[in-house]
C-alpha atoms as a PDB file:
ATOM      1  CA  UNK A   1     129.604  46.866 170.818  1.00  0.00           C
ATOM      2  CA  UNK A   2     126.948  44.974 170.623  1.00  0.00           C
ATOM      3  CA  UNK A   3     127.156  40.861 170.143  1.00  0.00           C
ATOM      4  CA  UNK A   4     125.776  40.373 166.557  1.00  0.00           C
ATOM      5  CA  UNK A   5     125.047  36.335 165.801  1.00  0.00           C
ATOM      6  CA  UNK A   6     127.999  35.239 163.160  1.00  0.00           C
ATOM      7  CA  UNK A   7     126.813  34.786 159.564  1.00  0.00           C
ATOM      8  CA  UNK A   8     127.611  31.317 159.914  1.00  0.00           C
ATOM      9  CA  UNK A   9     124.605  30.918 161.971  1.00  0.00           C
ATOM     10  CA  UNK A  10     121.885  29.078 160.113  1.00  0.00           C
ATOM     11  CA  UNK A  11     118.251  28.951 160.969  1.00  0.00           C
ATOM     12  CA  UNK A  12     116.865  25.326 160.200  1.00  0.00           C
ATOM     13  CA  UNK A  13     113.182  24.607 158.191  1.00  0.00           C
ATOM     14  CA  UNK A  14     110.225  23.304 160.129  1.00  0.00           C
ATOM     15  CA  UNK A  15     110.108  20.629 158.029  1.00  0.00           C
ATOM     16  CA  UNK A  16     112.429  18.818 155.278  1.00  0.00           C
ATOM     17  CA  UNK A  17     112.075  19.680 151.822  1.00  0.00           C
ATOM     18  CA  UNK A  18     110.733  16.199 150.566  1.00  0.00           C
ATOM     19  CA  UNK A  19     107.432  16.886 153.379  1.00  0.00           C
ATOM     20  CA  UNK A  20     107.232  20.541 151.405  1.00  0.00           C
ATOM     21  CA  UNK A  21     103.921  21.088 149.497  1.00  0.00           C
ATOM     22  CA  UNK A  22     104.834  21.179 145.805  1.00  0.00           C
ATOM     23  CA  UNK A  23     102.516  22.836 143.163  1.00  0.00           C
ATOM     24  CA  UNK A  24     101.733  20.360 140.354  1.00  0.00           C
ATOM     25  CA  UNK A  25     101.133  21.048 136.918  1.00  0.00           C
ATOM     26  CA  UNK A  26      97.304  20.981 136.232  1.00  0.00           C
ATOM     27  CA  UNK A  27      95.845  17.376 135.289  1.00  0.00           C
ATOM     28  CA  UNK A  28      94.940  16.837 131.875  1.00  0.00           C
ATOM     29  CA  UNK A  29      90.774  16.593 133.365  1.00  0.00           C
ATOM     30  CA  UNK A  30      91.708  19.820 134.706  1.00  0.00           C
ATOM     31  CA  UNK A  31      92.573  20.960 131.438  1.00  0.00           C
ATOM     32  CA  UNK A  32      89.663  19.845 129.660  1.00  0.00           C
ATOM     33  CA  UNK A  33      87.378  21.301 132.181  1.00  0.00           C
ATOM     34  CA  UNK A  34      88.424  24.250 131.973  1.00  0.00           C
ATOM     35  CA  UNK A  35      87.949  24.037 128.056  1.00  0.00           C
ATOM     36  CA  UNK A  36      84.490  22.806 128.211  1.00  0.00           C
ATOM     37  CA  UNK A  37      83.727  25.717 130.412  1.00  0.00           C
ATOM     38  CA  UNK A  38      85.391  28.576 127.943  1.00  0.00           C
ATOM     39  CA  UNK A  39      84.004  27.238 124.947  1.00  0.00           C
ATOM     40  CA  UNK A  40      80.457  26.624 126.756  1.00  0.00           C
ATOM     41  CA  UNK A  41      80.445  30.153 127.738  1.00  0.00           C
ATOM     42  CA  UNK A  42      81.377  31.158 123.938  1.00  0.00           C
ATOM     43  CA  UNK A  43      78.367  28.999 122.805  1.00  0.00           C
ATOM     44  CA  UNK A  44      76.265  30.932 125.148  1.00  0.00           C
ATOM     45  CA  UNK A  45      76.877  34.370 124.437  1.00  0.00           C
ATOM     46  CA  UNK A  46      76.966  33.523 120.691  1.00  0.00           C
ATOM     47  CA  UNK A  47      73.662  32.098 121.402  1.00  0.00           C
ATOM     48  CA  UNK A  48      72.884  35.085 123.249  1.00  0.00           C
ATOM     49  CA  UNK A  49      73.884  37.519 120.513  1.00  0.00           C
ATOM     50  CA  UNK A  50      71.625  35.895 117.983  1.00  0.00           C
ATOM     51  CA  UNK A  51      69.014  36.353 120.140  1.00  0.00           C
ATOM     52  CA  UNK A  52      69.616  39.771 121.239  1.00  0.00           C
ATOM     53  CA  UNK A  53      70.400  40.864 117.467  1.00  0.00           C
ATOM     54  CA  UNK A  54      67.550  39.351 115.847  1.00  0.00           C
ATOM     55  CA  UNK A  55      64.464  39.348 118.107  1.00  0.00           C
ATOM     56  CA  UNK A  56      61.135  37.871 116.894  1.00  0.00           C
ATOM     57  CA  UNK A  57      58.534  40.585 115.321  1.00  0.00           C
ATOM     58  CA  UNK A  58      55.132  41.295 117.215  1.00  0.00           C
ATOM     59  CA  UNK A  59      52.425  38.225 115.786  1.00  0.00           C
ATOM     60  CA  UNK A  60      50.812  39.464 112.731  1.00  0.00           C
ATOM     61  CA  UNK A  61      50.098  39.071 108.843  1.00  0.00           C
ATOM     62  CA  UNK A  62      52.350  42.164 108.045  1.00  0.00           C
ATOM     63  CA  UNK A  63      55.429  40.387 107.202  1.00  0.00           C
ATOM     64  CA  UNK A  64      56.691  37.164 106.362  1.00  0.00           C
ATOM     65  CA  UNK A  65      58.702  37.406 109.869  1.00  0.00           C
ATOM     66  CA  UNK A  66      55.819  38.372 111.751  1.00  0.00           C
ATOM     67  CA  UNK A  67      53.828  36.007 110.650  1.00  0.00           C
ATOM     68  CA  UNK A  68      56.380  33.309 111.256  1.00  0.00           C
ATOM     69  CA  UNK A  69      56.735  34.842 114.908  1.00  0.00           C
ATOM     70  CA  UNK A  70      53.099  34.671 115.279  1.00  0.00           C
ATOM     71  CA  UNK A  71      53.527  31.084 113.622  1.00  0.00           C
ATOM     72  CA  UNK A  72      55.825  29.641 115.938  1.00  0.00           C
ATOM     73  CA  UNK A  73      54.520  31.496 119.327  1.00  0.00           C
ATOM     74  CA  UNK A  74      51.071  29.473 118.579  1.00  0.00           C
ATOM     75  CA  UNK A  75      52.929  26.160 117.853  1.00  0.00           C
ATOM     76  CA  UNK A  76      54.743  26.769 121.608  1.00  0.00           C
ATOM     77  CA  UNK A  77      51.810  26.891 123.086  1.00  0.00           C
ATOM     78  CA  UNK A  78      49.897  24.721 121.954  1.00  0.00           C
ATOM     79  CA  UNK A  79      47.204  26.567 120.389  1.00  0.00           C
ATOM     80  CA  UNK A  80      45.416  25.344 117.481  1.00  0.00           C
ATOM     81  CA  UNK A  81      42.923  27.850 116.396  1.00  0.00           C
ATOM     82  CA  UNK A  82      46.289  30.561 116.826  1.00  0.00           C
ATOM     83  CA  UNK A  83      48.305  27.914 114.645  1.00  0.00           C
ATOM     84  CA  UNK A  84      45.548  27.815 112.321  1.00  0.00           C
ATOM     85  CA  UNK A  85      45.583  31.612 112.052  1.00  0.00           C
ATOM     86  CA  UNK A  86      48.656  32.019 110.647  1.00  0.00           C
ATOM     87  CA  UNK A  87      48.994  28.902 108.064  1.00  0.00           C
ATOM     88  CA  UNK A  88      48.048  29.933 104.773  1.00  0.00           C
ATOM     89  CA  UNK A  89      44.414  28.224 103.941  1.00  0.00           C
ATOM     90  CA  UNK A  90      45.229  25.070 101.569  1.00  0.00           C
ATOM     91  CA  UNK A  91      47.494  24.172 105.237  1.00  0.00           C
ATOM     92  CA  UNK A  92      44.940  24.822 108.029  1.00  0.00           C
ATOM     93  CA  UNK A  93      43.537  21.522 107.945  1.00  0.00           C
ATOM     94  CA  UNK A  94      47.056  19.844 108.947  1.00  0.00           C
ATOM     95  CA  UNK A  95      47.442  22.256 112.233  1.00  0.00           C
ATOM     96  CA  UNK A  96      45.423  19.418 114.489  1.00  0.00           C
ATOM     97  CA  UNK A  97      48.038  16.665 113.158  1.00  0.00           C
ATOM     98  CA  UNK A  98      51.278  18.961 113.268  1.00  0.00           C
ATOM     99  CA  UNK A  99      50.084  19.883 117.096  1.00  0.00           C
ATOM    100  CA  UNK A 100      49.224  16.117 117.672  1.00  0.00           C
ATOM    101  CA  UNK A 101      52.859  15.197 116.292  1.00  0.00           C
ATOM    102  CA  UNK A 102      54.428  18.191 118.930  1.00  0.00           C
ATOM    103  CA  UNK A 103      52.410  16.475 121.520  1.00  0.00           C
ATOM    104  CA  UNK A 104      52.929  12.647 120.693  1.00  0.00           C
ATOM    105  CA  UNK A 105      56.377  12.999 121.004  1.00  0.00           C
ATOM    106  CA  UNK A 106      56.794  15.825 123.777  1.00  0.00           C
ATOM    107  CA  UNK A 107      58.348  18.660 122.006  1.00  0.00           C
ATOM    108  CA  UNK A 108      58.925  21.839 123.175  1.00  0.00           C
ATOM    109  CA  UNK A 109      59.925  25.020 120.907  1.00  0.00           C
ATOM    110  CA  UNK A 110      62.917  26.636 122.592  1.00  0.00           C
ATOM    111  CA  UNK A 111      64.108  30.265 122.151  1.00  0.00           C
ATOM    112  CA  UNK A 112      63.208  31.121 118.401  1.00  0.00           C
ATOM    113  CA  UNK A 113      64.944  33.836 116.265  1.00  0.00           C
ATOM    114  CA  UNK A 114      63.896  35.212 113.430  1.00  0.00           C
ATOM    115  CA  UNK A 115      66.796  35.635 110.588  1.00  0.00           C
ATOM    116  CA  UNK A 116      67.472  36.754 107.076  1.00  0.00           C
ATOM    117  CA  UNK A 117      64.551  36.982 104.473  1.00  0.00           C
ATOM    118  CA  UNK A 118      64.676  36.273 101.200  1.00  0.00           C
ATOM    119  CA  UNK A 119      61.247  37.535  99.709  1.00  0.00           C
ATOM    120  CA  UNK A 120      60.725  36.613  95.838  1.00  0.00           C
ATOM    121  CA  UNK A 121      57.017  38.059  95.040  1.00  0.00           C
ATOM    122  CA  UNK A 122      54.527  36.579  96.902  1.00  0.00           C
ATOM    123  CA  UNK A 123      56.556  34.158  98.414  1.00  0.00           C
ATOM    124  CA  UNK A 124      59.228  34.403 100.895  1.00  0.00           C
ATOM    125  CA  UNK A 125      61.791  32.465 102.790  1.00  0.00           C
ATOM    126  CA  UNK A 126      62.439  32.928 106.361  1.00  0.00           C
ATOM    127  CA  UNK A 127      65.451  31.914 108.451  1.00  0.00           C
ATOM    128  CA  UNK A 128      64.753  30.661 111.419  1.00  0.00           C
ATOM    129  CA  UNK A 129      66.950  29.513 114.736  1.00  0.00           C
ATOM    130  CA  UNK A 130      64.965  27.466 116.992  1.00  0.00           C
ATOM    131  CA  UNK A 131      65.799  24.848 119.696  1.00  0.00           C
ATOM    132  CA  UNK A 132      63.859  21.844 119.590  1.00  0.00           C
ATOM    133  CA  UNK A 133      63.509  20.181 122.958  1.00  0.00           C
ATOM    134  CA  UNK A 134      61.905  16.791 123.228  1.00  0.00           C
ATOM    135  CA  UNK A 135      61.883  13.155 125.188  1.00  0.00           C
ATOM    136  CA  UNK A 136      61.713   9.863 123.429  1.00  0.00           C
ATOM    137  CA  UNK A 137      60.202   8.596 127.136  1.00  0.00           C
ATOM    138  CA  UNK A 138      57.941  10.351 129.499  1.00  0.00           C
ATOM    139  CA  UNK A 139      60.740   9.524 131.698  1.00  0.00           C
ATOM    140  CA  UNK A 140      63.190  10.398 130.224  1.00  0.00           C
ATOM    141  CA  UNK A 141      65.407  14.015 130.029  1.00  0.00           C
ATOM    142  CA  UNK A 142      64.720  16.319 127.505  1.00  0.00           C
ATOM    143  CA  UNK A 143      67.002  16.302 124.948  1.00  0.00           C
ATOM    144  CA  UNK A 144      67.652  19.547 122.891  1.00  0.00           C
ATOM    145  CA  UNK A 145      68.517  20.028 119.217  1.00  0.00           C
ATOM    146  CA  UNK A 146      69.019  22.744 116.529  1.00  0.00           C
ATOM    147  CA  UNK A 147      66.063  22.443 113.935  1.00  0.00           C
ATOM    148  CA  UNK A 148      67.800  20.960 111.810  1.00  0.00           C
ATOM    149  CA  UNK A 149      69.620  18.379 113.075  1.00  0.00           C
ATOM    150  CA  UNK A 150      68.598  14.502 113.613  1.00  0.00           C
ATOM    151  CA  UNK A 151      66.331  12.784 114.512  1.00  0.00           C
ATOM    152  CA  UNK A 152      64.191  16.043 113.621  1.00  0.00           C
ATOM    153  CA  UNK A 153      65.306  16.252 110.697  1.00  0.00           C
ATOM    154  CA  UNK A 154      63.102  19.662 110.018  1.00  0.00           C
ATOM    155  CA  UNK A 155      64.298  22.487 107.677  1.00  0.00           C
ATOM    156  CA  UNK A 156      65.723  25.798 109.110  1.00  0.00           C
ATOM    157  CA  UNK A 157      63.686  27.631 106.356  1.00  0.00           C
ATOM    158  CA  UNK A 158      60.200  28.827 106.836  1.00  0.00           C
ATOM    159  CA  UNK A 159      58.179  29.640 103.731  1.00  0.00           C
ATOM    160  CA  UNK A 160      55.703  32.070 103.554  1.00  0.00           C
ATOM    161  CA  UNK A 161      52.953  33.470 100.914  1.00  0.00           C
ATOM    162  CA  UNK A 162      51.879  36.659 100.197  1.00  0.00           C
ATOM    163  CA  UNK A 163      47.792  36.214 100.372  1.00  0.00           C
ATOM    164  CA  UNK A 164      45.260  39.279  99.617  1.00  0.00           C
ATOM    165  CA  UNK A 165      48.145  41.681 101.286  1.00  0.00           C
ATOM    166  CA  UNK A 166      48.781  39.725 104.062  1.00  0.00           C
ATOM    167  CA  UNK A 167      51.354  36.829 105.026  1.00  0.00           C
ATOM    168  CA  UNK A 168      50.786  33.276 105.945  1.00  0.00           C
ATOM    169  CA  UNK A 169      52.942  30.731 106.687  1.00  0.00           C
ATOM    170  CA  UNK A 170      53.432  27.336 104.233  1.00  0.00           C
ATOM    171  CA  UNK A 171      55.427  25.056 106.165  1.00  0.00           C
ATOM    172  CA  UNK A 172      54.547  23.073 108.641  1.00  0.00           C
ATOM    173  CA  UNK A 173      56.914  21.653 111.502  1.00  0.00           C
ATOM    174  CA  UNK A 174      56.287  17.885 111.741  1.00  0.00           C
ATOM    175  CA  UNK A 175      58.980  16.050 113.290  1.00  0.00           C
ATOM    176  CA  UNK A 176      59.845  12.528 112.340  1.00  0.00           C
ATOM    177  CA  UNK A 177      58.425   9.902 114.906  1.00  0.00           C
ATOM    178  CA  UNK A 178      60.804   9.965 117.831  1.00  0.00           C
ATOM    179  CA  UNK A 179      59.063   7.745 120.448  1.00  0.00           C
ATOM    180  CA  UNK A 180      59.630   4.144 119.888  1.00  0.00           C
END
């Protein structure tokens, strides 16, 4: 037969079980990471639904949304004769000052949506979901902020009039003073 080791026989560990690795429970940093991350990930695709499920008309003076789209695409970039365009008349003279305010204080319109409308006649109201970015330095980051909220300050509602068949806008977007 052949010699088979007892089962007495015991094989020792390479090392003692107090040197063993141990898994530890995850840190309470750990745990808030990892929150941060799922719920900044949940604010991006919400974000990213809005977006994707209410994109901004074409520019033009068929509707009160396009002519906020057309509205807010000139105020982005800057362009005051564009700006001018779509304000309804008794405004136009105020697009040099909004566009000097926009300037002053180094805003930048972020990723506007066009929502829900609410048209009443010749007038209409027009949801809008826009990220104002800005810096109170030329230094400093840019800070960004829903439309609404503080320092800006600046309603979420755009209203519009109904002119001779075609749509201007009657707001305009001046932001409180933010430099200092």
């Amino acid at each position: 037969m052949s010699s088979m080791p007892p089962f007495e026989e015991r094989r020792e560990l390479p090392v003692q079980p107090s040197q063993m690795p141990y898994l530890r429970p995850p840190t309470p940093r750990a745990n808030w990471r990892f929150t941060g991350l799922a719920l900044g990930g949940l604010g991006l695709l919400a974000v990213l639904r809005l977006v994707v499920s209410h994109p901004a008309p074409a520019p033009s003076h068929a509707s009160p949304q396009a002519a906020v789209a057309g509205y807010l695409k000139a105020a982005a970039a800057g362009s005051q004769a564009g700006l001018e365009s779509y304000l309804a008349p008794k405004d136009r003279q105020s697009a040099a000052a909004m566009l000097g305010a926009l300037r002053r204080d180094r805003v930048r319109l972020v990723s506007p949506s066009i929502g829900p409308t609410s048209v009443q006649g010749a007038t209409a109201q027009v949801e809008v979901a826009l990220e104002v970015c800005y810096r109170r330095t030329s230094r400093a980051p840019y800070t960004c902020e829903l439309l609404s909220h503080e320092p800006l300050g600046l309603s979420s509602e755009i209203v519009c009039q109904e002119l001779g068949g075609r749509w201007y806008v009657a707001t305009l977007l001046t932001p409180q003073p933010l430099t200092g």
